[in-house]
PDB file of N, CA and C in Angstrom:
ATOM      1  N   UNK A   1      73.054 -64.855-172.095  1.00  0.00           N
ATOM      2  CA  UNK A   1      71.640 -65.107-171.984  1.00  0.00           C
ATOM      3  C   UNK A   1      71.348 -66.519-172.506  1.00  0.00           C
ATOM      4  N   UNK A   2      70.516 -67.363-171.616  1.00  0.00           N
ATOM      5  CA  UNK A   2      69.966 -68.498-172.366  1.00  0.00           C
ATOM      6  C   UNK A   2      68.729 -68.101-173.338  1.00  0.00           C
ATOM      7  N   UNK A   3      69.054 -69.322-174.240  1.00  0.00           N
ATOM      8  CA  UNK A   3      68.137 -69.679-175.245  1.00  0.00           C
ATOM      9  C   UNK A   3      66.581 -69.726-174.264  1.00  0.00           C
ATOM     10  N   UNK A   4      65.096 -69.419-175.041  1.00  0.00           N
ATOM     11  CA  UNK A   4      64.192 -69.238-174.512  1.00  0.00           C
ATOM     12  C   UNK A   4      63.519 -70.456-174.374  1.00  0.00           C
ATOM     13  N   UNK A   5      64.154 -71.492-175.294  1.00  0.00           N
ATOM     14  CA  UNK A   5      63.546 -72.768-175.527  1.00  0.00           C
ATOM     15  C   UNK A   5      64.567 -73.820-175.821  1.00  0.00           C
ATOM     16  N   UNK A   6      64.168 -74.743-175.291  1.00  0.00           N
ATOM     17  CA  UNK A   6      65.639 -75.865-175.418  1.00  0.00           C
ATOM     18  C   UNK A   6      65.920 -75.497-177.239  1.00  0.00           C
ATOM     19  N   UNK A   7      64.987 -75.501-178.091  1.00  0.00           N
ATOM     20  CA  UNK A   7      65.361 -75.865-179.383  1.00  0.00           C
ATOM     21  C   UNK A   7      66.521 -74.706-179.927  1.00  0.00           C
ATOM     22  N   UNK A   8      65.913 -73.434-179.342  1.00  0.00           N
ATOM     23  CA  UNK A   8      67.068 -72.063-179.397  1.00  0.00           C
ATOM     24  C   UNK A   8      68.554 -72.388-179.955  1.00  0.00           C
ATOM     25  N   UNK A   9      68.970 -73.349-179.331  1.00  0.00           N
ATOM     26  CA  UNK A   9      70.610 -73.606-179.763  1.00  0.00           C
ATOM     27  C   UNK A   9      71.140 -74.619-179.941  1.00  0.00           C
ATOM     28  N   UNK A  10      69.766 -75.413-180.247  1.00  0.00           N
ATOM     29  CA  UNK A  10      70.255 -76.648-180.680  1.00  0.00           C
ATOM     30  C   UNK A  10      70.014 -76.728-182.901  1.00  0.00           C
ATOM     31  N   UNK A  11      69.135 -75.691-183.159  1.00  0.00           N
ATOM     32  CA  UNK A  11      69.233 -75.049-184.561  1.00  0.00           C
ATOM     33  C   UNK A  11      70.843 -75.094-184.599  1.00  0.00           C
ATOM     34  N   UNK A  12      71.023 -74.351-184.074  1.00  0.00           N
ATOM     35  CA  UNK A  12      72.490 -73.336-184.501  1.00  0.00           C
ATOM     36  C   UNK A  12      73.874 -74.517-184.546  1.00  0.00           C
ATOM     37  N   UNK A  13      73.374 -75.177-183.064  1.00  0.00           N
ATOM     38  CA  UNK A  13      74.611 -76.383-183.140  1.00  0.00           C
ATOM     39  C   UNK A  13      74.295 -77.707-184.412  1.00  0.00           C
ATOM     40  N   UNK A  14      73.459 -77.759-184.747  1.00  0.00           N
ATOM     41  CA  UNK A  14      72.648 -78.794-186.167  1.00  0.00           C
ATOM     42  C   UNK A  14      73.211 -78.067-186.912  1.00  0.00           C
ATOM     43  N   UNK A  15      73.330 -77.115-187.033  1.00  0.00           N
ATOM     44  CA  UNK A  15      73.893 -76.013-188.698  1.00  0.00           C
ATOM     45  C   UNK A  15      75.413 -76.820-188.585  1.00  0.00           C
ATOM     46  N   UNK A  16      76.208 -76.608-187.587  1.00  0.00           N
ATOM     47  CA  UNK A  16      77.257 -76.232-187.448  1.00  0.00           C
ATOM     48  C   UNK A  16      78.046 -77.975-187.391  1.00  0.00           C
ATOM     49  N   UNK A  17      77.372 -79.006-187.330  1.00  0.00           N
ATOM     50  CA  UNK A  17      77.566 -80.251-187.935  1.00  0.00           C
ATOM     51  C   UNK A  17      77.758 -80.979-189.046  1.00  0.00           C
ATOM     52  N   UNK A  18      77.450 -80.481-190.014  1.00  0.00           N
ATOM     53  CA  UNK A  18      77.397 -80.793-191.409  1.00  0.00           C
ATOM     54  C   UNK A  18      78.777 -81.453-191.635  1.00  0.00           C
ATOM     55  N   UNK A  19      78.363 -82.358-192.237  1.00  0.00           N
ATOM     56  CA  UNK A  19      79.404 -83.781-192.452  1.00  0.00           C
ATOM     57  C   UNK A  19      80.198 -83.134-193.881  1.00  0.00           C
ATOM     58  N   UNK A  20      81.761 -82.719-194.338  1.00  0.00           N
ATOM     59  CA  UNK A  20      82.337 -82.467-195.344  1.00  0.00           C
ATOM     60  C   UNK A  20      81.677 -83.714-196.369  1.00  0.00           C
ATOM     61  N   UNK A  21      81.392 -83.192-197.581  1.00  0.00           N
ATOM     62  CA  UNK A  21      80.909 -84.241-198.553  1.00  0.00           C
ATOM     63  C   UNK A  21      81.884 -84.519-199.559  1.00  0.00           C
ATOM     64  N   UNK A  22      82.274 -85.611-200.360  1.00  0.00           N
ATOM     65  CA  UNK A  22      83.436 -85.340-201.299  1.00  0.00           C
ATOM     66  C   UNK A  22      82.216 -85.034-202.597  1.00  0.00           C
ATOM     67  N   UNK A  23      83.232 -84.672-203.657  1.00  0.00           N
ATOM     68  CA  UNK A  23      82.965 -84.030-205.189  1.00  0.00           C
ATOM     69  C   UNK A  23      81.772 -85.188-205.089  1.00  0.00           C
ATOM     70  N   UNK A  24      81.952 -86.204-205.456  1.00  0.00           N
ATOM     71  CA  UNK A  24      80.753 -87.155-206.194  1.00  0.00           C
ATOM     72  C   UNK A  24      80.421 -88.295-204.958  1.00  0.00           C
ATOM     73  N   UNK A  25      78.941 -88.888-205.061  1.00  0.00           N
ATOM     74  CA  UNK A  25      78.647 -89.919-204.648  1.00  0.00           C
ATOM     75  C   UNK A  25      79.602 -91.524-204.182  1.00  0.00           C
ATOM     76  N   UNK A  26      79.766 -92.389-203.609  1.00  0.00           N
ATOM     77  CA  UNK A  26      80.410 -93.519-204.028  1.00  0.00           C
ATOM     78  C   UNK A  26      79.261 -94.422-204.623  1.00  0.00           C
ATOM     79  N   UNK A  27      79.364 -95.069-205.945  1.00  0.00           N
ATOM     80  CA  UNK A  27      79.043 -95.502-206.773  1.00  0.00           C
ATOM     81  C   UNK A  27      79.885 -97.326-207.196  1.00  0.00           C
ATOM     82  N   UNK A  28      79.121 -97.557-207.224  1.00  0.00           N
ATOM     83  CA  UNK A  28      79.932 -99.416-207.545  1.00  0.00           C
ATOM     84  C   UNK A  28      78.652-100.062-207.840  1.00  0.00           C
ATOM     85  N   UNK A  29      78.931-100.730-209.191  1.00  0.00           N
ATOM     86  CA  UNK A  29      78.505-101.541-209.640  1.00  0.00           C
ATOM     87  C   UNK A  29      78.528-103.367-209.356  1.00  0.00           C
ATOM     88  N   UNK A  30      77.486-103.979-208.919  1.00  0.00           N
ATOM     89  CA  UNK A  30      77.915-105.600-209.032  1.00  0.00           C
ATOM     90  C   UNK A  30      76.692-106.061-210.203  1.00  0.00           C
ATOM     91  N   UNK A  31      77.376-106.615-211.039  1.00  0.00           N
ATOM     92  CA  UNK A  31      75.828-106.945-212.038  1.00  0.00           C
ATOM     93  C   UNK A  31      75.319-106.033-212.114  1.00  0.00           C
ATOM     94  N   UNK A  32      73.939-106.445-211.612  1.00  0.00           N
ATOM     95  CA  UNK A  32      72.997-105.245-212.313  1.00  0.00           C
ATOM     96  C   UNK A  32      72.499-104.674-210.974  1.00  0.00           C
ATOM     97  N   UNK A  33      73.330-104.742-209.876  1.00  0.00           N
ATOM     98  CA  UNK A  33      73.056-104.001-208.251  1.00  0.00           C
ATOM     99  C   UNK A  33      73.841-102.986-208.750  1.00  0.00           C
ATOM    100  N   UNK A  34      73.496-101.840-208.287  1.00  0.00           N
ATOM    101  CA  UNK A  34      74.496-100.477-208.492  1.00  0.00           C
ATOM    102  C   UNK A  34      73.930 -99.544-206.772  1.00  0.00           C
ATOM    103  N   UNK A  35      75.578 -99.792-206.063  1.00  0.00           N
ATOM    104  CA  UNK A  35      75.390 -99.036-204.692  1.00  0.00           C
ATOM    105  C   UNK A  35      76.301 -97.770-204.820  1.00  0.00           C
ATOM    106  N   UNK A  36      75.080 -96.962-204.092  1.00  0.00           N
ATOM    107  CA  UNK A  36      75.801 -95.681-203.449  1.00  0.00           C
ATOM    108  C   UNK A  36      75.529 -95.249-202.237  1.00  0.00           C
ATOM    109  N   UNK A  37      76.550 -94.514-201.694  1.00  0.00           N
ATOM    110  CA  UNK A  37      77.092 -93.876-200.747  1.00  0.00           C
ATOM    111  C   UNK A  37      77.067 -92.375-201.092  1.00  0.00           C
ATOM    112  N   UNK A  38      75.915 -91.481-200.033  1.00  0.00           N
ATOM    113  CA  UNK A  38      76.654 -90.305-199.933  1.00  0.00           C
ATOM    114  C   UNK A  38      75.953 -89.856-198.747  1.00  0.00           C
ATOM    115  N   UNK A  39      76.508 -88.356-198.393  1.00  0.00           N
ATOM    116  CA  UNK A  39      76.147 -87.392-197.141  1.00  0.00           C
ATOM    117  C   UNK A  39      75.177 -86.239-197.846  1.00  0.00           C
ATOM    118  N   UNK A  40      73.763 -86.349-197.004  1.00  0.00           N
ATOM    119  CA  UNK A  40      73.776 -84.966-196.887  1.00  0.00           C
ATOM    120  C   UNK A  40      73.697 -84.462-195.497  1.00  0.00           C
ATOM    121  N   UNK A  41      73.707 -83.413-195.349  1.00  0.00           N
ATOM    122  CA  UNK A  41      73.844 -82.554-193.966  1.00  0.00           C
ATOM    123  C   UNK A  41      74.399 -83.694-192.792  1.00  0.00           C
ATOM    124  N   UNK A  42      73.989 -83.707-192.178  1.00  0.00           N
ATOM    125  CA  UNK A  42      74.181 -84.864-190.778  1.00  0.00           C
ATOM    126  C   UNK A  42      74.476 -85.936-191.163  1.00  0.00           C
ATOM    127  N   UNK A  43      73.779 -86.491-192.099  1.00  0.00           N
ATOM    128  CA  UNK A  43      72.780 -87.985-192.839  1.00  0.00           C
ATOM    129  C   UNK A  43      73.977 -88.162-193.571  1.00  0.00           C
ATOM    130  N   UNK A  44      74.765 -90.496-193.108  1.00  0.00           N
ATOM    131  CA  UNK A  44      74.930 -90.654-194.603  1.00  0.00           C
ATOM    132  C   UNK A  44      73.716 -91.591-195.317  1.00  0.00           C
ATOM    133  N   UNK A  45      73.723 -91.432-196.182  1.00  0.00           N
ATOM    134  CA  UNK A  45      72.859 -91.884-197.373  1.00  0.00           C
ATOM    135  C   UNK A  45      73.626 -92.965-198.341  1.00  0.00           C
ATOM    136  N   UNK A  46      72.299 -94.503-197.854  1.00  0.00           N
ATOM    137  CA  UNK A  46      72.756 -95.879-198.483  1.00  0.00           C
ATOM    138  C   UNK A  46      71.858 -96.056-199.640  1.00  0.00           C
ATOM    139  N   UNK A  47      71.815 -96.344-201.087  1.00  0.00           N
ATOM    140  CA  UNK A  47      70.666 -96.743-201.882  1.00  0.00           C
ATOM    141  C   UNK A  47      71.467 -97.744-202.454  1.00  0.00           C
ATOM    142  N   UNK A  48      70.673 -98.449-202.742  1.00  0.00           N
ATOM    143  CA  UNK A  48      70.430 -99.646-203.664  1.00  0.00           C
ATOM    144  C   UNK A  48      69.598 -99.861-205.060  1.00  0.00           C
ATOM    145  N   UNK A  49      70.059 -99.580-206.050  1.00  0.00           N
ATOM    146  CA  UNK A  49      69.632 -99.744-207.221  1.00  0.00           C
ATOM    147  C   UNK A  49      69.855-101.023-207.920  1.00  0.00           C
ATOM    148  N   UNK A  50      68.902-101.400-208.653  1.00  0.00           N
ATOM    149  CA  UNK A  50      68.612-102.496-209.689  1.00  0.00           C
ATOM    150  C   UNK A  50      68.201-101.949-211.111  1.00  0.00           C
ATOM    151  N   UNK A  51      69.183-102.288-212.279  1.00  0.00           N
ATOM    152  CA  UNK A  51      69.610-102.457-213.616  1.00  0.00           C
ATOM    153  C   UNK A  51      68.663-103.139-214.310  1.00  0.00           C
ATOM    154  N   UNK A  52      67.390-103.499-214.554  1.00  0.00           N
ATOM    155  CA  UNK A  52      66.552-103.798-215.714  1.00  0.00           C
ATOM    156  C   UNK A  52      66.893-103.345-217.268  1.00  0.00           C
ATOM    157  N   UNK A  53      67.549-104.910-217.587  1.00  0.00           N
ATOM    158  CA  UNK A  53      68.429-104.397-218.737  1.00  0.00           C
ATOM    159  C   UNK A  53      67.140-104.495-220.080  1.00  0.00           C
ATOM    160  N   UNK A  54      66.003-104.727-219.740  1.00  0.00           N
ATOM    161  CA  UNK A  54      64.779-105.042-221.260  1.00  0.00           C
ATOM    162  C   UNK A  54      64.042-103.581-220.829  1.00  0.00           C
ATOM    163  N   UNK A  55      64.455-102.761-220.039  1.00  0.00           N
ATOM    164  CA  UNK A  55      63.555-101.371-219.986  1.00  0.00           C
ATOM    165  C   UNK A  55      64.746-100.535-219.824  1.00  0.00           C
ATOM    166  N   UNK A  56      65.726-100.855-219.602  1.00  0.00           N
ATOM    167  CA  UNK A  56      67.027 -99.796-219.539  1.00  0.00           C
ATOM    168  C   UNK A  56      66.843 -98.822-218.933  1.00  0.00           C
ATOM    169  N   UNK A  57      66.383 -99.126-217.366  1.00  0.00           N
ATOM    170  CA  UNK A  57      66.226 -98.541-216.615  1.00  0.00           C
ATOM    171  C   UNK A  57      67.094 -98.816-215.143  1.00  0.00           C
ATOM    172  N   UNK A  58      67.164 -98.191-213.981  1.00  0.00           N
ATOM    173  CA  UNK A  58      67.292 -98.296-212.817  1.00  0.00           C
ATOM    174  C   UNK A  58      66.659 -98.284-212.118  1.00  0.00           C
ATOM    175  N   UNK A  59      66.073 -99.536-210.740  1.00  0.00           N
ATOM    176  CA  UNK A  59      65.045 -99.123-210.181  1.00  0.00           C
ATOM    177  C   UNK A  59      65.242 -99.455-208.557  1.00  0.00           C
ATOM    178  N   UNK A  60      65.101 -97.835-208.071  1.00  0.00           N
ATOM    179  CA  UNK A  60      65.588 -98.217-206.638  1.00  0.00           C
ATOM    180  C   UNK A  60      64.576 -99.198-205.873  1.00  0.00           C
ATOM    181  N   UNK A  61      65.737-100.068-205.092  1.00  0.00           N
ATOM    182  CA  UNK A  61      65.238-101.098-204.667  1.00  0.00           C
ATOM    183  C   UNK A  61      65.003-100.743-202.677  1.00  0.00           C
ATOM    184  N   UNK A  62      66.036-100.009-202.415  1.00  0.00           N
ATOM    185  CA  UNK A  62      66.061 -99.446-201.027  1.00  0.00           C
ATOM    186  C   UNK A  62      66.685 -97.861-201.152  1.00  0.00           C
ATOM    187  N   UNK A  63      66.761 -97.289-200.066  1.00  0.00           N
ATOM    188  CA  UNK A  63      67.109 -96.205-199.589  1.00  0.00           C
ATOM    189  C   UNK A  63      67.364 -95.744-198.296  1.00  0.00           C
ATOM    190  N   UNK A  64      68.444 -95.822-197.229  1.00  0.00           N
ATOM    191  CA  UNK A  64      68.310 -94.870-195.906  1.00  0.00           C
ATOM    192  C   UNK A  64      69.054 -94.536-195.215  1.00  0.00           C
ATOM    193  N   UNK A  65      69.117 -93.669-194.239  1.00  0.00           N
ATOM    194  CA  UNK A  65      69.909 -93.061-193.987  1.00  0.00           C
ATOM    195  C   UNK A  65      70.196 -92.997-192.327  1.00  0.00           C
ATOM    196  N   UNK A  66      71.689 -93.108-192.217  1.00  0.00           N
ATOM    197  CA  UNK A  66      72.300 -93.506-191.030  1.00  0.00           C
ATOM    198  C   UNK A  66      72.704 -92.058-190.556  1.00  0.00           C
ATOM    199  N   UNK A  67      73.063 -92.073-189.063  1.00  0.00           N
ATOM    200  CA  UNK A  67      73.559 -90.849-188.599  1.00  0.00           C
ATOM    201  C   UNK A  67      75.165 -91.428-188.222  1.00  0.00           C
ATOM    202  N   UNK A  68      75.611 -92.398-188.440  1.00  0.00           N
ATOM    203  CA  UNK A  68      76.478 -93.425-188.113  1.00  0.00           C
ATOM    204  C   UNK A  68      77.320 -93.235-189.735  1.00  0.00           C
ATOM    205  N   UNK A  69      78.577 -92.867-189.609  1.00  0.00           N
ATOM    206  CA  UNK A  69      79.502 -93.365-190.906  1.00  0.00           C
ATOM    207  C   UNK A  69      79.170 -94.779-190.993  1.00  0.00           C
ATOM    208  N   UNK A  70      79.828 -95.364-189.659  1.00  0.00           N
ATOM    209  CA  UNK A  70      79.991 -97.315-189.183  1.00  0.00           C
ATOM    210  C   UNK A  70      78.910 -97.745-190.236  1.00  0.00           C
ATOM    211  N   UNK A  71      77.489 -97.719-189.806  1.00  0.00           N
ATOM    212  CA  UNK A  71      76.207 -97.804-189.844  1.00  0.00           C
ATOM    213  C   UNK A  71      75.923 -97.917-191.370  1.00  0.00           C
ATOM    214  N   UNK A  72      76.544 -96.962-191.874  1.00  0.00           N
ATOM    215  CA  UNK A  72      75.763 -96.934-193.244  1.00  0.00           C
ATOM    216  C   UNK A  72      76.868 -97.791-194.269  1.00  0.00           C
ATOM    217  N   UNK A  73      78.408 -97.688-193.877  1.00  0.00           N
ATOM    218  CA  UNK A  73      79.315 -98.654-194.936  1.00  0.00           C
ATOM    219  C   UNK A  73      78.759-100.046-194.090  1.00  0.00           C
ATOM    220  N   UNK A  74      77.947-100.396-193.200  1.00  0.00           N
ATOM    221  CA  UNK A  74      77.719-101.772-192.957  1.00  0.00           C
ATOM    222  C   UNK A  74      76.934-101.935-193.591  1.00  0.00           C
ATOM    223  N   UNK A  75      76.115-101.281-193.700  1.00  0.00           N
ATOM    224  CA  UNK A  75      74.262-101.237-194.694  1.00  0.00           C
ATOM    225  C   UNK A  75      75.133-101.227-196.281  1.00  0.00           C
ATOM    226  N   UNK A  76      75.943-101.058-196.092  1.00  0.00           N
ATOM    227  CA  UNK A  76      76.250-101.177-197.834  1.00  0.00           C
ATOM    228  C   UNK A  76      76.993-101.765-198.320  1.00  0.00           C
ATOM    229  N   UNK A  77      77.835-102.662-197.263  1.00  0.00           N
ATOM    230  CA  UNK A  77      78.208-103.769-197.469  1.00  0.00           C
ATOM    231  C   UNK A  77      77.862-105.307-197.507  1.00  0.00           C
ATOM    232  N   UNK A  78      76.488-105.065-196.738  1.00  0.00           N
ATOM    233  CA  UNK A  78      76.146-106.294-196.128  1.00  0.00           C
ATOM    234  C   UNK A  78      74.888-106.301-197.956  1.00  0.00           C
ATOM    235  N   UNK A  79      74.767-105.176-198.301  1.00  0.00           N
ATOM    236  CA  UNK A  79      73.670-105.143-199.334  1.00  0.00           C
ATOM    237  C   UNK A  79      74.794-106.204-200.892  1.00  0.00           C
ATOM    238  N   UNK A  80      76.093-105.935-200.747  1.00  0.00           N
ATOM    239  CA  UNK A  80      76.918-106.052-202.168  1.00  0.00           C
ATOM    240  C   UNK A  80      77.014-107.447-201.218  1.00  0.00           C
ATOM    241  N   UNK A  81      76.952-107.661-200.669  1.00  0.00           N
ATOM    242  CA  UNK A  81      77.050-109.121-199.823  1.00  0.00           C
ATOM    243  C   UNK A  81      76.478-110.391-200.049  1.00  0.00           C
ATOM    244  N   UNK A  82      74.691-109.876-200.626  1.00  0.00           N
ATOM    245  CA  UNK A  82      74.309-110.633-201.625  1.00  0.00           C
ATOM    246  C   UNK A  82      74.647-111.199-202.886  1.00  0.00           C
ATOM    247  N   UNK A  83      75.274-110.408-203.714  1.00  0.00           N
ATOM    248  CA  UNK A  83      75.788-110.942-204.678  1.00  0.00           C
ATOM    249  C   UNK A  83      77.091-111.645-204.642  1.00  0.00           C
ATOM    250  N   UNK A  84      77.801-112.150-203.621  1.00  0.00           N
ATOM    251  CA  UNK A  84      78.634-112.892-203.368  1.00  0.00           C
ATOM    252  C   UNK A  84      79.931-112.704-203.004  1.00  0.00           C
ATOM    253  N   UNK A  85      80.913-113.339-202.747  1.00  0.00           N
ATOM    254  CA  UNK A  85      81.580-113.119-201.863  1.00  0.00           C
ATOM    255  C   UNK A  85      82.940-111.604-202.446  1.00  0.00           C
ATOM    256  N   UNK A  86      82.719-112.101-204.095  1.00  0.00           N
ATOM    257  CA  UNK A  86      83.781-111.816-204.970  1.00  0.00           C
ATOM    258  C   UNK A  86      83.289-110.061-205.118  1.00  0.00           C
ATOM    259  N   UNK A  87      81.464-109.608-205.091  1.00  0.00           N
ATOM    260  CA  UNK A  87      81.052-108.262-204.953  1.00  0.00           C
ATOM    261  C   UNK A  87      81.125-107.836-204.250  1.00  0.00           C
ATOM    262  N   UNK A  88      81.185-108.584-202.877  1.00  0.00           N
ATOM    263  CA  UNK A  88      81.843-107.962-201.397  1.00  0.00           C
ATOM    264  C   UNK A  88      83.375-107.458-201.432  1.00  0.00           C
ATOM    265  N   UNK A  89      84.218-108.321-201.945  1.00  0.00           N
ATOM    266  CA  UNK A  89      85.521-108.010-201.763  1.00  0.00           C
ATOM    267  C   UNK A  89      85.939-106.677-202.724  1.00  0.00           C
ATOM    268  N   UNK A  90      85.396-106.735-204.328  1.00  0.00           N
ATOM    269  CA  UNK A  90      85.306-105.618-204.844  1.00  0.00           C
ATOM    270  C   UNK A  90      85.084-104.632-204.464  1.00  0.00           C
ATOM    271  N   UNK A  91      83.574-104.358-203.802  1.00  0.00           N
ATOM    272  CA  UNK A  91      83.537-103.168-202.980  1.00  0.00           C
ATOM    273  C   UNK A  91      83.926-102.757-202.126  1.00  0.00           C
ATOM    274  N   UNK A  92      84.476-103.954-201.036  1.00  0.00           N
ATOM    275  CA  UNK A  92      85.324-102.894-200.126  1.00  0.00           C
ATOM    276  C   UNK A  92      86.428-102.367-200.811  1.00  0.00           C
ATOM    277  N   UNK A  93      86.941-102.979-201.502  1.00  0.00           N
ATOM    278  CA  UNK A  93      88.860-102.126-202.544  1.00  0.00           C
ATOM    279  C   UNK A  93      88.340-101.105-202.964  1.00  0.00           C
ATOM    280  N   UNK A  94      86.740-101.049-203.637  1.00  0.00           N
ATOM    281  CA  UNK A  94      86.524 -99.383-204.333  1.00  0.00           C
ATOM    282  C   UNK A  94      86.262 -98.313-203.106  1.00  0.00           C
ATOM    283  N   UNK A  95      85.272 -99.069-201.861  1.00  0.00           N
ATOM    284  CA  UNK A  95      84.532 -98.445-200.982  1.00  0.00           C
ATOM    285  C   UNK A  95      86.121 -97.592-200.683  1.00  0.00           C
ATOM    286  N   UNK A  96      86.988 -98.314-199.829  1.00  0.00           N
ATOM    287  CA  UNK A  96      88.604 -98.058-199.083  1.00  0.00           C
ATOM    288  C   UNK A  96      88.887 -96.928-199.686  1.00  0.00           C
ATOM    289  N   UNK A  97      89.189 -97.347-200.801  1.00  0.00           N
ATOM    290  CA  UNK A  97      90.054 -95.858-201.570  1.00  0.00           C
ATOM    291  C   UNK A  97      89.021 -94.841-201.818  1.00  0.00           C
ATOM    292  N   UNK A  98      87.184 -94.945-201.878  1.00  0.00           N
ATOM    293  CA  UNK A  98      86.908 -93.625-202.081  1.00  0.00           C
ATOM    294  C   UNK A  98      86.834 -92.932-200.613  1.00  0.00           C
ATOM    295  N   UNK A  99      86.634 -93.882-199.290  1.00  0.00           N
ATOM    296  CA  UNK A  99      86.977 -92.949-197.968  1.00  0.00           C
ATOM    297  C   UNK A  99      87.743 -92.757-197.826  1.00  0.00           C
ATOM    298  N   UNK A 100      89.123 -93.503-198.302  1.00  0.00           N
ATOM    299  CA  UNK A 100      90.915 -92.934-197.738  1.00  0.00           C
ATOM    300  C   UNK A 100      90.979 -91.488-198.324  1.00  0.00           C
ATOM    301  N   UNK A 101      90.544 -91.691-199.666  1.00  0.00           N
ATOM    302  CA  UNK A 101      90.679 -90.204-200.647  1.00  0.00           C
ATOM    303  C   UNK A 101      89.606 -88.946-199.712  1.00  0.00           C
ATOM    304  N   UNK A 102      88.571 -89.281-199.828  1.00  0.00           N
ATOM    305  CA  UNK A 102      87.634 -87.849-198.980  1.00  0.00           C
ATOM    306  C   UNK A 102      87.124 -88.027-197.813  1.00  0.00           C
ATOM    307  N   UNK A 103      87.630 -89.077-197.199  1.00  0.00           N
ATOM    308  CA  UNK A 103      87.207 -88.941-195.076  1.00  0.00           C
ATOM    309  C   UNK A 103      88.362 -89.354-194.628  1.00  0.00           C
ATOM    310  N   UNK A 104      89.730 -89.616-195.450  1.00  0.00           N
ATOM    311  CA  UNK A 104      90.765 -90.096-194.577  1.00  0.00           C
ATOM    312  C   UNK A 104      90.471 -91.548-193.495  1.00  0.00           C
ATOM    313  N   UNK A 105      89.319 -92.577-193.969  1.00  0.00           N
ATOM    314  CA  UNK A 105      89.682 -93.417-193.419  1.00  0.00           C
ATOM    315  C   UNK A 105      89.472 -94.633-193.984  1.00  0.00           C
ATOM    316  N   UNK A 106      90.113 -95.358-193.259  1.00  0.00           N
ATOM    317  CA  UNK A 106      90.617 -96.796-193.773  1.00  0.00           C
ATOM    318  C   UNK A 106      89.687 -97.759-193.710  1.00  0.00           C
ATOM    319  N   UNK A 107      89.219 -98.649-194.557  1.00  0.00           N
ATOM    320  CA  UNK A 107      88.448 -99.871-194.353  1.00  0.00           C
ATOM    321  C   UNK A 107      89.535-101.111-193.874  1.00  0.00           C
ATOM    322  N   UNK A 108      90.604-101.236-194.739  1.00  0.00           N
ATOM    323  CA  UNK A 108      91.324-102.370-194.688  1.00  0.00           C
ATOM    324  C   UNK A 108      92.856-101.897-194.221  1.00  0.00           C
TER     325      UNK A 108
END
């Protein structure tokens, strides 16, 4: 039997997508930029935090979310990109090994 409404089985196939997430966030520090990386459901998820070291606080500076793996390590590379060439290269060596370890894939 078909579904009564296009949306009928497209619920069920959305359930059944869910992106494996590893244990923790990816997290990297440059200065006082602090990026992460994570998944929820479908979504990966890019933020950008800023370190205000006279209120000892964190204050997100961006947030969003790609349906694209590609998409979102570009959005979060091109963000550590600002701080120069040496926070770029750092993060990809941390970014590499936390996808080799929980998505099996390679940056470099």
């Amino acid at each position: 039997m078909l579904p009564s409404s296009p949306n009928d089985g497209r619920v069920e196939l959305d359930r059944a997508l869910h992106i494996k997430t590893a244990p923790q966030p990816f997290a990297w520090q440059n200065g006082s930029q602090l990026l992460l990386l994570d998944v929820e459901a479908t979504q990966w998820l890019v933020a950008e935090l800023i370190f205000d070291a006279d209120g000892c606080i964190y204050t997100e500076v961006r947030r969003a979310a790609y349906d694209s793996q590609r998409e979102a390590i570009g959005a979060l590379l091109s963000r550590a990109l600002m701080y120069g060439d040496d926070a770029l290269i750092d993060t990809v060596e941390q970014l590499n090994g936390y996808m080799t370890a929980h998505y099996q894939v390679s940056l470099i």
